[in-house]
PDB file of N, CA and C in Angstrom:
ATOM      1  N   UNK A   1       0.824  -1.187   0.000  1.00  0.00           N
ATOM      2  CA  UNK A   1       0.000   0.000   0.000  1.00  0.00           C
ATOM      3  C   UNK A   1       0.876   1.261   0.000  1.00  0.00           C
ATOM      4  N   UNK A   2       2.142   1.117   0.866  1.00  0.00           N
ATOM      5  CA  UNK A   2       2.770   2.238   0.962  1.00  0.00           C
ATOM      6  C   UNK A   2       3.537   2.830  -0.919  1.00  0.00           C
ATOM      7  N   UNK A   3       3.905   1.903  -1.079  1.00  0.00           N
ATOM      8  CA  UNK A   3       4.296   1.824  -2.428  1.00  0.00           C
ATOM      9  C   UNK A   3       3.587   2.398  -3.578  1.00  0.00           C
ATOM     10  N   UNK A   4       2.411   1.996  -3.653  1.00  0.00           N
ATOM     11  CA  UNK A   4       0.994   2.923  -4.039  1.00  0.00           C
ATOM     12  C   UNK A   4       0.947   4.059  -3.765  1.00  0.00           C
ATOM     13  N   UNK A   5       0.852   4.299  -2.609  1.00  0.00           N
ATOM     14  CA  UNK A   5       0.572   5.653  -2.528  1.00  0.00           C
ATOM     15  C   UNK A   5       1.871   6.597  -2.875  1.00  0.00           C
ATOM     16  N   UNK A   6       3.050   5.779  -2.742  1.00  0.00           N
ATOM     17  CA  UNK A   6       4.492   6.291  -3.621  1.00  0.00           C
ATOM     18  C   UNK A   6       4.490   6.575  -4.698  1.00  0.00           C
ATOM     19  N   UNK A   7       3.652   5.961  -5.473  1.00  0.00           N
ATOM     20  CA  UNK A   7       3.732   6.098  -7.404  1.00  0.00           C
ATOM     21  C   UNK A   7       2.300   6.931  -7.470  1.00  0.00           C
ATOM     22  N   UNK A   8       1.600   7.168  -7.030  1.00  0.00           N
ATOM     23  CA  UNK A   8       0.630   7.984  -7.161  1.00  0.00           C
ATOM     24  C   UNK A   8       0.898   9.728  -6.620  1.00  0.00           C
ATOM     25  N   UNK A   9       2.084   9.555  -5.465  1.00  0.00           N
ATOM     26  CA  UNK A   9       2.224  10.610  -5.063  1.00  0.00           C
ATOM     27  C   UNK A   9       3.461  11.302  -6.285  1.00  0.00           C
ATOM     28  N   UNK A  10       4.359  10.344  -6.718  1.00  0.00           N
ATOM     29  CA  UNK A  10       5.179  10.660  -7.555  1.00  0.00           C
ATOM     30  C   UNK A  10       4.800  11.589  -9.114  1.00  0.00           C
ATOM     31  N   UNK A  11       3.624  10.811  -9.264  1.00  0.00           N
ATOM     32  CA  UNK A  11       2.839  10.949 -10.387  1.00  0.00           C
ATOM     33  C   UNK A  11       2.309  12.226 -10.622  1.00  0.00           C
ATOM     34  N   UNK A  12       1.800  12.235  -9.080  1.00  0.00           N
ATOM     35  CA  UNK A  12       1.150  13.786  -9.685  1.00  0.00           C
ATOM     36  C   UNK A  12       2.015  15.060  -9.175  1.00  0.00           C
ATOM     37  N   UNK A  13       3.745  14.548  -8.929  1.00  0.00           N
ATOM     38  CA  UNK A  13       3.835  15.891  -8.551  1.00  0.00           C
ATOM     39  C   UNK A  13       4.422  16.555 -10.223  1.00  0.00           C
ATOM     40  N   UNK A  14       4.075  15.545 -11.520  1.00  0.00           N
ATOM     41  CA  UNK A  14       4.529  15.854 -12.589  1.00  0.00           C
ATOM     42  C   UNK A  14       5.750  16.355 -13.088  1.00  0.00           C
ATOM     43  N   UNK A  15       6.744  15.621 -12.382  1.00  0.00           N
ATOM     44  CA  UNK A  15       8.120  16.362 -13.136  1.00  0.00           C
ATOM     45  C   UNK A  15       8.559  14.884 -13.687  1.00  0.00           C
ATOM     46  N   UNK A  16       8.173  13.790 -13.982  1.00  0.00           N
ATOM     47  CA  UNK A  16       8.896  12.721 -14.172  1.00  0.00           C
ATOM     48  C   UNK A  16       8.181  12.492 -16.067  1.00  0.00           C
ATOM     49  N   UNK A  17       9.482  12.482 -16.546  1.00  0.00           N
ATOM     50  CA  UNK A  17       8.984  11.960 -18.236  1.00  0.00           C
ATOM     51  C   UNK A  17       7.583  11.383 -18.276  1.00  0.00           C
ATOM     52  N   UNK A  18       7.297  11.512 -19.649  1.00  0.00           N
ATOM     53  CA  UNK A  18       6.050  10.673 -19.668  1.00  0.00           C
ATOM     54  C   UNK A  18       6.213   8.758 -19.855  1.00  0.00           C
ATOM     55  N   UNK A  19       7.219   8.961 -20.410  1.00  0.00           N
ATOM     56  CA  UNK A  19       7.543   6.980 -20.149  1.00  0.00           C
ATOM     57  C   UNK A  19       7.549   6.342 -18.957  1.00  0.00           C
ATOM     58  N   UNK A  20       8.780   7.466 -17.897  1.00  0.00           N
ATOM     59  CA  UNK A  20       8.321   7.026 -16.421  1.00  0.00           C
ATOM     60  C   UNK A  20       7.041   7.190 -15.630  1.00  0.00           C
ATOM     61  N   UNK A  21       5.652   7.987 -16.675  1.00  0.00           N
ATOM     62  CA  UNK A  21       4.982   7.689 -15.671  1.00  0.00           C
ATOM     63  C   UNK A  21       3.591   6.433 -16.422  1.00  0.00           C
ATOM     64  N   UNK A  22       4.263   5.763 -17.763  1.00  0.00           N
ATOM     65  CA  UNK A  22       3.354   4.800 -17.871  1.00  0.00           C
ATOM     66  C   UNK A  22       4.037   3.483 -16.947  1.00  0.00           C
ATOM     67  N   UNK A  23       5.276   3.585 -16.941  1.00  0.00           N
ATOM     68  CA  UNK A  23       6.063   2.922 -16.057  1.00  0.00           C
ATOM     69  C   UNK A  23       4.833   2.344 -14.778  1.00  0.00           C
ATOM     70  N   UNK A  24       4.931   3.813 -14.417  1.00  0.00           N
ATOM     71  CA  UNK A  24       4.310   3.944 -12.994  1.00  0.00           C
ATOM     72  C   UNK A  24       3.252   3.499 -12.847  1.00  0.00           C
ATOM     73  N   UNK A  25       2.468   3.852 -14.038  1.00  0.00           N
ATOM     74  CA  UNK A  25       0.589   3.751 -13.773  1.00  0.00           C
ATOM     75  C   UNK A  25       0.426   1.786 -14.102  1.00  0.00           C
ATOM     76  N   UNK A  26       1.720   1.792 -14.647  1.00  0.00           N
ATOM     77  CA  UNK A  26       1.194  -0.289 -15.358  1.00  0.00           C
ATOM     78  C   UNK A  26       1.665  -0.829 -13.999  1.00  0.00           C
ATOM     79  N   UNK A  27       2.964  -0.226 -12.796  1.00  0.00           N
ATOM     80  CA  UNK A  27       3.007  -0.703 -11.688  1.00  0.00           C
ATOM     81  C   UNK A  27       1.888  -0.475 -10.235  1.00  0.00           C
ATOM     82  N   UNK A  28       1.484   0.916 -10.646  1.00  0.00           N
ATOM     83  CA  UNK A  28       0.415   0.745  -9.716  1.00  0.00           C
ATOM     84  C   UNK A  28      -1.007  -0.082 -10.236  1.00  0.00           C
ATOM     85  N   UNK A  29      -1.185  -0.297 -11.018  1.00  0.00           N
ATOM     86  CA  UNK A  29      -2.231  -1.476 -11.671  1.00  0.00           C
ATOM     87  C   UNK A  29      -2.167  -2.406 -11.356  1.00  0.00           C
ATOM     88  N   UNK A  30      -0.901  -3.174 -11.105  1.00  0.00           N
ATOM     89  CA  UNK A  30      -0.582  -4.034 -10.823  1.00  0.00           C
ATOM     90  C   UNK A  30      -0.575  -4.315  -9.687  1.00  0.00           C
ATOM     91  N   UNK A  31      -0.739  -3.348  -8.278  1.00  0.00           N
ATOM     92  CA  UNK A  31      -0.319  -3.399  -7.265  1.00  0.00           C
ATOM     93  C   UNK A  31      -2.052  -3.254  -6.355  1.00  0.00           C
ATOM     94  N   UNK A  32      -2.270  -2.457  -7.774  1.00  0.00           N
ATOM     95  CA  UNK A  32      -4.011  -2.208  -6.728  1.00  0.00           C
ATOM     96  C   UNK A  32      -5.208  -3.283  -7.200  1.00  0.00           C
ATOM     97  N   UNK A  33      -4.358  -4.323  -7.953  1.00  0.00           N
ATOM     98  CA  UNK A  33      -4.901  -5.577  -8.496  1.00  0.00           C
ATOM     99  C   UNK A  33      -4.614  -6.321  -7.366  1.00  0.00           C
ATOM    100  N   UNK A  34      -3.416  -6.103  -6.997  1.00  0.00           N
ATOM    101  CA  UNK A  34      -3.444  -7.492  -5.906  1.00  0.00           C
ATOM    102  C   UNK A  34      -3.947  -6.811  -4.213  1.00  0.00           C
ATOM    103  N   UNK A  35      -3.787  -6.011  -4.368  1.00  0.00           N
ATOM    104  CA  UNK A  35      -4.710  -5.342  -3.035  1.00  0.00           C
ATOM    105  C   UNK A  35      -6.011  -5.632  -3.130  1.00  0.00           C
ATOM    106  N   UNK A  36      -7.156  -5.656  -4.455  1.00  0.00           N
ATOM    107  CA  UNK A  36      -8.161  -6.046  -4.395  1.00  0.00           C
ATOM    108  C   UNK A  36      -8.223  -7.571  -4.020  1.00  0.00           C
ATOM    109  N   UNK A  37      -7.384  -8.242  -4.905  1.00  0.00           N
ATOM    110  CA  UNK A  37      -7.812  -9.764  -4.228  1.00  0.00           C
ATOM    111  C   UNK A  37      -7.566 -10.101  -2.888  1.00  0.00           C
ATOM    112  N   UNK A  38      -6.611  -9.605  -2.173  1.00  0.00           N
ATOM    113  CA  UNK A  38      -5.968  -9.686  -0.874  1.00  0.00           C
ATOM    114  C   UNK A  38      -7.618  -9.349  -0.077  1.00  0.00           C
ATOM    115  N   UNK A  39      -8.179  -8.013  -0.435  1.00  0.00           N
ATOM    116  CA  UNK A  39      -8.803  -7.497   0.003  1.00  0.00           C
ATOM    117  C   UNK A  39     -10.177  -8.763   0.034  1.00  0.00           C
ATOM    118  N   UNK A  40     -10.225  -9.202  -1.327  1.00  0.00           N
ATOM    119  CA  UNK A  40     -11.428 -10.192  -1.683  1.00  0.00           C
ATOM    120  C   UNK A  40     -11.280 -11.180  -0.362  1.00  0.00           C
ATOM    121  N   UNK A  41     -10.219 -11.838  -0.339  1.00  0.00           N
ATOM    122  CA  UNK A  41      -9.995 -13.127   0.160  1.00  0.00           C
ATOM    123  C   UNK A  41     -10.416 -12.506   1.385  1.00  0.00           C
ATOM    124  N   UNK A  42      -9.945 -11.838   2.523  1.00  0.00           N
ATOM    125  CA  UNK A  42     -10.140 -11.084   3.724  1.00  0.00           C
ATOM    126  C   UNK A  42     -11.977 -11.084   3.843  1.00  0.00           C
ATOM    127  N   UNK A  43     -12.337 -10.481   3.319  1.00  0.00           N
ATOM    128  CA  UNK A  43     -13.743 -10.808   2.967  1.00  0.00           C
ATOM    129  C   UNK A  43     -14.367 -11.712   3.093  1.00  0.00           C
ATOM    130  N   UNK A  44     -14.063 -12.714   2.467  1.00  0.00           N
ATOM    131  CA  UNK A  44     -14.784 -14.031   2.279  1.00  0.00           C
ATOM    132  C   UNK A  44     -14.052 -14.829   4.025  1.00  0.00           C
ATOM    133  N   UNK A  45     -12.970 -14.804   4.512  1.00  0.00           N
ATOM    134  CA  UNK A  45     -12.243 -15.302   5.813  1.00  0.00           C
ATOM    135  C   UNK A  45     -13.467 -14.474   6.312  1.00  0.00           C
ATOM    136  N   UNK A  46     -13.546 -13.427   6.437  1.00  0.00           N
ATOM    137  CA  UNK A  46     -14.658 -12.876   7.621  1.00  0.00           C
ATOM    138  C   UNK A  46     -15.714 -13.526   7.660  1.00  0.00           C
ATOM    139  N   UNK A  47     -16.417 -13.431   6.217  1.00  0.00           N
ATOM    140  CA  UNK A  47     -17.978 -14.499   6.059  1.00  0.00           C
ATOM    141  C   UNK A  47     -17.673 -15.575   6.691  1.00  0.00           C
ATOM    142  N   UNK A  48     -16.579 -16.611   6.726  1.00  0.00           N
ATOM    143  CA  UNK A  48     -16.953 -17.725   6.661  1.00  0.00           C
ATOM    144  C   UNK A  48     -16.916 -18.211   8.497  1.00  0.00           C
ATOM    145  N   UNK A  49     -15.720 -17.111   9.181  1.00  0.00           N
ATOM    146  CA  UNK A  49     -16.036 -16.824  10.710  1.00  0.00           C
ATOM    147  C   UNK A  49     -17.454 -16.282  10.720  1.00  0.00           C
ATOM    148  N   UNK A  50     -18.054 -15.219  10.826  1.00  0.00           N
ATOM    149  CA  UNK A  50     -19.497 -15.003  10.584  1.00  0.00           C
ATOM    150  C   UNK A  50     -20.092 -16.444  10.625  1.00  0.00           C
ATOM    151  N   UNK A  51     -20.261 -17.110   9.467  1.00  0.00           N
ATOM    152  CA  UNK A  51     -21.461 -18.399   9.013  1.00  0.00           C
ATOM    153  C   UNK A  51     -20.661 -19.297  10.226  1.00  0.00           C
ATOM    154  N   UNK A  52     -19.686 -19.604  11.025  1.00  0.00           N
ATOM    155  CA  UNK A  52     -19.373 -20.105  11.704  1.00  0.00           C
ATOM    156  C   UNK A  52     -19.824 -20.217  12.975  1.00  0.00           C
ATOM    157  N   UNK A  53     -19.787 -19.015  13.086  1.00  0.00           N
ATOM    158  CA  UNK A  53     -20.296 -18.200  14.711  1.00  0.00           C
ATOM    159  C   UNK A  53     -22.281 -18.592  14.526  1.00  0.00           C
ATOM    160  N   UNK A  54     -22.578 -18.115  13.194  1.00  0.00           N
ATOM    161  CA  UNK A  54     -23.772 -18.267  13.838  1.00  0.00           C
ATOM    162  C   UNK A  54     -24.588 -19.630  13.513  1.00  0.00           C
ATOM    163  N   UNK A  55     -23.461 -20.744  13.098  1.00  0.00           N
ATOM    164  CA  UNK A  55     -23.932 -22.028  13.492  1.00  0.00           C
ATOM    165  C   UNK A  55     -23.804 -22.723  15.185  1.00  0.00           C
ATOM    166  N   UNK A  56     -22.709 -21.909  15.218  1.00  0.00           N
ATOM    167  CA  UNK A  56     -22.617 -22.246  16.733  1.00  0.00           C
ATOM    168  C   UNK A  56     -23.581 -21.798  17.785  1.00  0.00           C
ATOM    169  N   UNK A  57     -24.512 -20.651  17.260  1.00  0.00           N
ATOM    170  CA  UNK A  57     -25.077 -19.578  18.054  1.00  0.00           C
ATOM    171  C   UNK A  57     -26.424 -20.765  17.996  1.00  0.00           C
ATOM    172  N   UNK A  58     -26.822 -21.026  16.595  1.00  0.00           N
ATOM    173  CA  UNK A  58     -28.274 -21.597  16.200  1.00  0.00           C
ATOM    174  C   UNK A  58     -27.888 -23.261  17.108  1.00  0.00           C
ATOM    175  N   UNK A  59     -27.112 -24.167  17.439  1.00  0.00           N
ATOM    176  CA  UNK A  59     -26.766 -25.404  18.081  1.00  0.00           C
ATOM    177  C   UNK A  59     -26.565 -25.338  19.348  1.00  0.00           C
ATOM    178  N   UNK A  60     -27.714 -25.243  20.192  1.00  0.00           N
ATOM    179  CA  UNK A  60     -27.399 -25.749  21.908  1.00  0.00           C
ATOM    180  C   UNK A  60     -26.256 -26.301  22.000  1.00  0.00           C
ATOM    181  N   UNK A  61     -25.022 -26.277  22.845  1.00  0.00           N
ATOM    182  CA  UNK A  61     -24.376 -26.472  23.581  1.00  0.00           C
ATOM    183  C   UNK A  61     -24.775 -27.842  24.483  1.00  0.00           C
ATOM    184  N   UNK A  62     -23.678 -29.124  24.800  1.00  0.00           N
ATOM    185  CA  UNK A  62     -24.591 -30.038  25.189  1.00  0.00           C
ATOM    186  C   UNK A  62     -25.174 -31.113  24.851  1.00  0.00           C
ATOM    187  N   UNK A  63     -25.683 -30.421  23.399  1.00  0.00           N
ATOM    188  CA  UNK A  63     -26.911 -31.527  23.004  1.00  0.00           C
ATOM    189  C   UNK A  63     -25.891 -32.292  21.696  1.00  0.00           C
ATOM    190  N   UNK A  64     -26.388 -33.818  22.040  1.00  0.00           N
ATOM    191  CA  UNK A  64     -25.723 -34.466  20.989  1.00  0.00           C
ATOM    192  C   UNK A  64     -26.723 -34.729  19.742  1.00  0.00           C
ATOM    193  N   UNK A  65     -26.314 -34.220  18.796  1.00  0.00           N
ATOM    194  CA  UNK A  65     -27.169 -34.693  17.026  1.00  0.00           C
ATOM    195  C   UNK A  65     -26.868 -36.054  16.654  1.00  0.00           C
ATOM    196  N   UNK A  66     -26.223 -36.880  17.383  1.00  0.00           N
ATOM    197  CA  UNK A  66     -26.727 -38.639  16.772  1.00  0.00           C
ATOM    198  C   UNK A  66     -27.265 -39.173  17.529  1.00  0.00           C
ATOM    199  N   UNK A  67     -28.271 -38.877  18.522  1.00  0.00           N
ATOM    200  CA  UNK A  67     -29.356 -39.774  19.249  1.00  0.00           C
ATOM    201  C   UNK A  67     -30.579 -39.854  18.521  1.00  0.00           C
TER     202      UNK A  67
END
């Protein structure tokens, strides 16, 4: 993230060629691509604590399900 916000801050202070800043924009693409999936996966880990918790919540404590 810090890195990101490095090539974005770089970017717009506009003194860098224009090659270095497609450079820049195909590396931050690249970088805020994998922040989204990072981000995805994090997401779905939360749901699946969530659907976890509230199976545990909906199942008495105690009670056995093979009698």
């Amino acid at each position: 993230m810090k890195r990101l916000d490095c090539l974005v801050e770089s970017m717009e202070s506009g003194s860098a060629p224009l090659s270095e800043l497609v450079d820049r924009y195909e590396e931050g693409a690249k970088l805020l691509k994998d922040c989204r999936k990072r981000l995805e996966l994090a997401e779905l880990k939360i749901k699946e604590v969530q659907e976890k918790d509230a199976q545990m919540i909906a199942e008495p404590m105690g009670q056995d399900t093979n009698e």
